[in-house]
N, C-alpha and C. Protein backbone atom coordinates (compact mmCIF):
# COMPACT_ATOMS: atom_id res chain seq x y z
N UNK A 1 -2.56 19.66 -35.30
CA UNK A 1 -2.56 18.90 -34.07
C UNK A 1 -3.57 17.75 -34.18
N UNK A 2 -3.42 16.56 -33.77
CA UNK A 2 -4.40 15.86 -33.59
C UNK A 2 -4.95 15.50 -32.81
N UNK A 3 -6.41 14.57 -33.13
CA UNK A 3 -7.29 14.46 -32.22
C UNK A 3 -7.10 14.14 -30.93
N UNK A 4 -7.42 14.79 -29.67
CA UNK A 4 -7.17 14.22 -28.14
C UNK A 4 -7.96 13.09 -28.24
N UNK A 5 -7.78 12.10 -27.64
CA UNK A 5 -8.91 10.75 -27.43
C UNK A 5 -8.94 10.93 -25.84
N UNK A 6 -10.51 10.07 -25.52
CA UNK A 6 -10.98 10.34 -24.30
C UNK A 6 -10.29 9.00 -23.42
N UNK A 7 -10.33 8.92 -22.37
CA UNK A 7 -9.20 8.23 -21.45
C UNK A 7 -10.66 7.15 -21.08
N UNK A 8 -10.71 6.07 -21.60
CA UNK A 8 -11.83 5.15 -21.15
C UNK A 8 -11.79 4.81 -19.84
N UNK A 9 -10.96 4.78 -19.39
CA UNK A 9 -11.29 4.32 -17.98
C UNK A 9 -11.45 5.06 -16.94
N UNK A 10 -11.24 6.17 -16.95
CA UNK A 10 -11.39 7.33 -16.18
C UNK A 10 -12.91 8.11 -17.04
N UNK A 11 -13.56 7.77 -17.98
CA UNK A 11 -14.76 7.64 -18.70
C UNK A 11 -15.76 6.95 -17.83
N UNK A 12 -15.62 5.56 -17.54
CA UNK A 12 -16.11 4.73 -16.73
C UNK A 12 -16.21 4.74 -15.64
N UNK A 13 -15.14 5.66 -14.49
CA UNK A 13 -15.30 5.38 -13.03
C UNK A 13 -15.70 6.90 -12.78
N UNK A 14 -15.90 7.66 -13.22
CA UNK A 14 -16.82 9.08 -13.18
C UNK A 14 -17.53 9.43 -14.05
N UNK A 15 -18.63 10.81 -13.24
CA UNK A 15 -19.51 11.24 -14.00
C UNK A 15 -19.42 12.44 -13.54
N UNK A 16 -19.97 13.39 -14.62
CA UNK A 16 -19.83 14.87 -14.92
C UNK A 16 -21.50 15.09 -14.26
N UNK A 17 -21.42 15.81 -13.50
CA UNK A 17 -23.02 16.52 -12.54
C UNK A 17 -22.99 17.77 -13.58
N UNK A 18 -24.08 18.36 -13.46
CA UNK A 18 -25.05 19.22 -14.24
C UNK A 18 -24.04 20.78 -13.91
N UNK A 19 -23.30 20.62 -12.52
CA UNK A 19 -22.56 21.73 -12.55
C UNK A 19 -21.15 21.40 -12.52
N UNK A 20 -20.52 20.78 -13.59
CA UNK A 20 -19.52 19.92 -14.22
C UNK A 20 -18.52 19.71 -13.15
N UNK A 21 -18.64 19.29 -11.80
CA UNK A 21 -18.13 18.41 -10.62
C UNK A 21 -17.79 16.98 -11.08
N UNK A 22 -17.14 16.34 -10.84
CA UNK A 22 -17.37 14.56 -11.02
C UNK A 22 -17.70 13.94 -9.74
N UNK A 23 -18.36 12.79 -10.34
CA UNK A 23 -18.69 11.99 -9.47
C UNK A 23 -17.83 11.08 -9.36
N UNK A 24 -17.59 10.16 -8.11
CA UNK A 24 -16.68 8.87 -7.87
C UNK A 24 -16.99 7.76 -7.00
N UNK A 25 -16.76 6.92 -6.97
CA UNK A 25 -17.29 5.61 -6.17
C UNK A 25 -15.88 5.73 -5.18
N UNK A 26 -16.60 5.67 -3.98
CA UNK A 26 -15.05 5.73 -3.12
C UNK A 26 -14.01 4.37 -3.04
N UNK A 27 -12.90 4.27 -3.00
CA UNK A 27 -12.24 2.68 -2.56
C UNK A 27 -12.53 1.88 -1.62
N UNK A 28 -11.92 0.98 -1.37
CA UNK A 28 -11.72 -0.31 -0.58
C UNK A 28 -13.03 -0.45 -0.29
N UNK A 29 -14.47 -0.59 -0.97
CA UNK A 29 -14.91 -1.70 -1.14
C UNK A 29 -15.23 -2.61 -1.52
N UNK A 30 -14.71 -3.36 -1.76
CA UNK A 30 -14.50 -4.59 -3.08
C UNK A 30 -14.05 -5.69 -2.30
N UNK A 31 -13.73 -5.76 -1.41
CA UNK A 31 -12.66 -6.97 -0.81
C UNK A 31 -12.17 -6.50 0.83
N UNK A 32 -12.19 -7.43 1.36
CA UNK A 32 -11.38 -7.51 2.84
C UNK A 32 -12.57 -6.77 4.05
N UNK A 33 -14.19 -7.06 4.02
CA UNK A 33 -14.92 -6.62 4.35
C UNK A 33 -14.91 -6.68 6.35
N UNK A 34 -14.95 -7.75 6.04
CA UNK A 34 -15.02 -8.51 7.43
C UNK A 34 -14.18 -7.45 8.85
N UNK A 35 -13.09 -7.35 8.74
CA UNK A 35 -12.44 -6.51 9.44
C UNK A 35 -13.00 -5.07 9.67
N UNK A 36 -13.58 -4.28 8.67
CA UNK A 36 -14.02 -3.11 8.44
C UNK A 36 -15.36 -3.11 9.63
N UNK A 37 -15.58 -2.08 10.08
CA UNK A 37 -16.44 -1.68 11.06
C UNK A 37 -17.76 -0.85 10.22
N UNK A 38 -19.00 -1.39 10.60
CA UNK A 38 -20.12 -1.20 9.86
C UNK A 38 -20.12 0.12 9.47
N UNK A 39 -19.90 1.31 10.28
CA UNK A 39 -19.73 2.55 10.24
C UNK A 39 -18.82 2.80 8.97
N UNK A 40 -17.74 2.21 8.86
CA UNK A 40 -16.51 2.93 8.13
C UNK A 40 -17.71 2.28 6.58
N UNK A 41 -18.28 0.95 6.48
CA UNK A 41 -18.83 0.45 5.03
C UNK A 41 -19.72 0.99 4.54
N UNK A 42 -20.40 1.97 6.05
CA UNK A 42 -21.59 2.77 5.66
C UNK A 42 -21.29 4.07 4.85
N UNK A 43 -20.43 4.49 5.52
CA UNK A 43 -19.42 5.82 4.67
C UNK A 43 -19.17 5.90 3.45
N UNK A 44 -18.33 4.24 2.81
CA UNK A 44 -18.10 4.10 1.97
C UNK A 44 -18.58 4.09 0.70
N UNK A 45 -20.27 3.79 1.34
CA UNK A 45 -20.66 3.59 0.19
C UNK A 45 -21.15 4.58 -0.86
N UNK A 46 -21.17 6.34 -0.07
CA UNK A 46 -21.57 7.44 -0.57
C UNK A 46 -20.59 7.29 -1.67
N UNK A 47 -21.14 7.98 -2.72
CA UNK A 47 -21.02 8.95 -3.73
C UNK A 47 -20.06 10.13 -3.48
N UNK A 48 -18.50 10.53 -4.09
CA UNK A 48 -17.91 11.41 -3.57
C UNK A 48 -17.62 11.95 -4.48
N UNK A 49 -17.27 13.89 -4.46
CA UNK A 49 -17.15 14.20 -5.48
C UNK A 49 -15.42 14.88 -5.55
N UNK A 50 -14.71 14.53 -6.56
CA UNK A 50 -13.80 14.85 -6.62
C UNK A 50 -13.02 16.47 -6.16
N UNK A 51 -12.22 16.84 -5.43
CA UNK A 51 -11.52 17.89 -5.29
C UNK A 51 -11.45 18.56 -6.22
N UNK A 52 -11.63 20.32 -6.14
CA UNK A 52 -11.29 21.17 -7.35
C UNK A 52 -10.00 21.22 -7.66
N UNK A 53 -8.79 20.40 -6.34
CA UNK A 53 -7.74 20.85 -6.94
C UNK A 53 -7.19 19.21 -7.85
N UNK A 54 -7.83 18.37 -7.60
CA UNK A 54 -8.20 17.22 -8.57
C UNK A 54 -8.46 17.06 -9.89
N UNK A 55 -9.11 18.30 -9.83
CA UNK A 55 -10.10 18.09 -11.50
C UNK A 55 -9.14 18.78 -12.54
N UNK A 56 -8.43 19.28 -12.24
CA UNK A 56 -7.34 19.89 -12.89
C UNK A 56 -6.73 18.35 -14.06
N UNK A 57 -6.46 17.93 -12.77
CA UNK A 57 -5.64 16.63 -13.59
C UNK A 57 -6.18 15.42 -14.48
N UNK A 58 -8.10 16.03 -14.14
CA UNK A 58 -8.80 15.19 -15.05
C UNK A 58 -9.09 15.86 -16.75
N UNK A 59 -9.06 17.03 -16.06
CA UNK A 59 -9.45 17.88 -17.46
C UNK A 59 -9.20 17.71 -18.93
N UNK A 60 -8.40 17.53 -19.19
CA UNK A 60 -7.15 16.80 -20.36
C UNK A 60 -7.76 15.22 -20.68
N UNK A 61 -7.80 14.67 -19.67
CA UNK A 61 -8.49 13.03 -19.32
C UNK A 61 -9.83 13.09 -20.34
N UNK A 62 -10.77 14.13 -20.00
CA UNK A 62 -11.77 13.89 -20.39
C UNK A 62 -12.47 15.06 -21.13
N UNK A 63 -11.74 15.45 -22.31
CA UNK A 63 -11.95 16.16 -23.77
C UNK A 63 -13.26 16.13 -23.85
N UNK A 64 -13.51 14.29 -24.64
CA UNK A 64 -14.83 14.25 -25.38
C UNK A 64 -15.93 14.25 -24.43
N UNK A 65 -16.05 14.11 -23.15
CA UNK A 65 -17.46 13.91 -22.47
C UNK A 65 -18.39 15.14 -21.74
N UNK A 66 -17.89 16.30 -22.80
CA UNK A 66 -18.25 17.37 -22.79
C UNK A 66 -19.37 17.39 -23.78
């Protein structure tokens, strides 16, 4: 069988926590600010950690960053 390779971009927009959870930057903030209500940008800007029933589908994704 050969080597799995690691999925770079899904490398780049998470991180593995000490009790192997990922981390994620949430969406829509990047663009179209103005409309958004201070509350909803304040939210946004946390740190979220992916669903256990999520990580399933990363697992495979991310071989080498173990």
């Amino acid at each position: 069988m050969y080597k799995l390779k690691t999925r770079q971009s899904i490398k780049k927009r998470f991180k593995i926590t000490a009790n192997n959870k990922l981390m994620m930057r949430k969406a829509s903030r990047s663009h179209l600010l103005e409309k958004k209500s201070s509350q909803r940008k304040l939210k946004l800007r946390k740190i979220a950690l992916v669903k256990s029933r999520d990580y399933k589908n990363f697992k495979y994704s991310l071989i080498n960053l173990y």
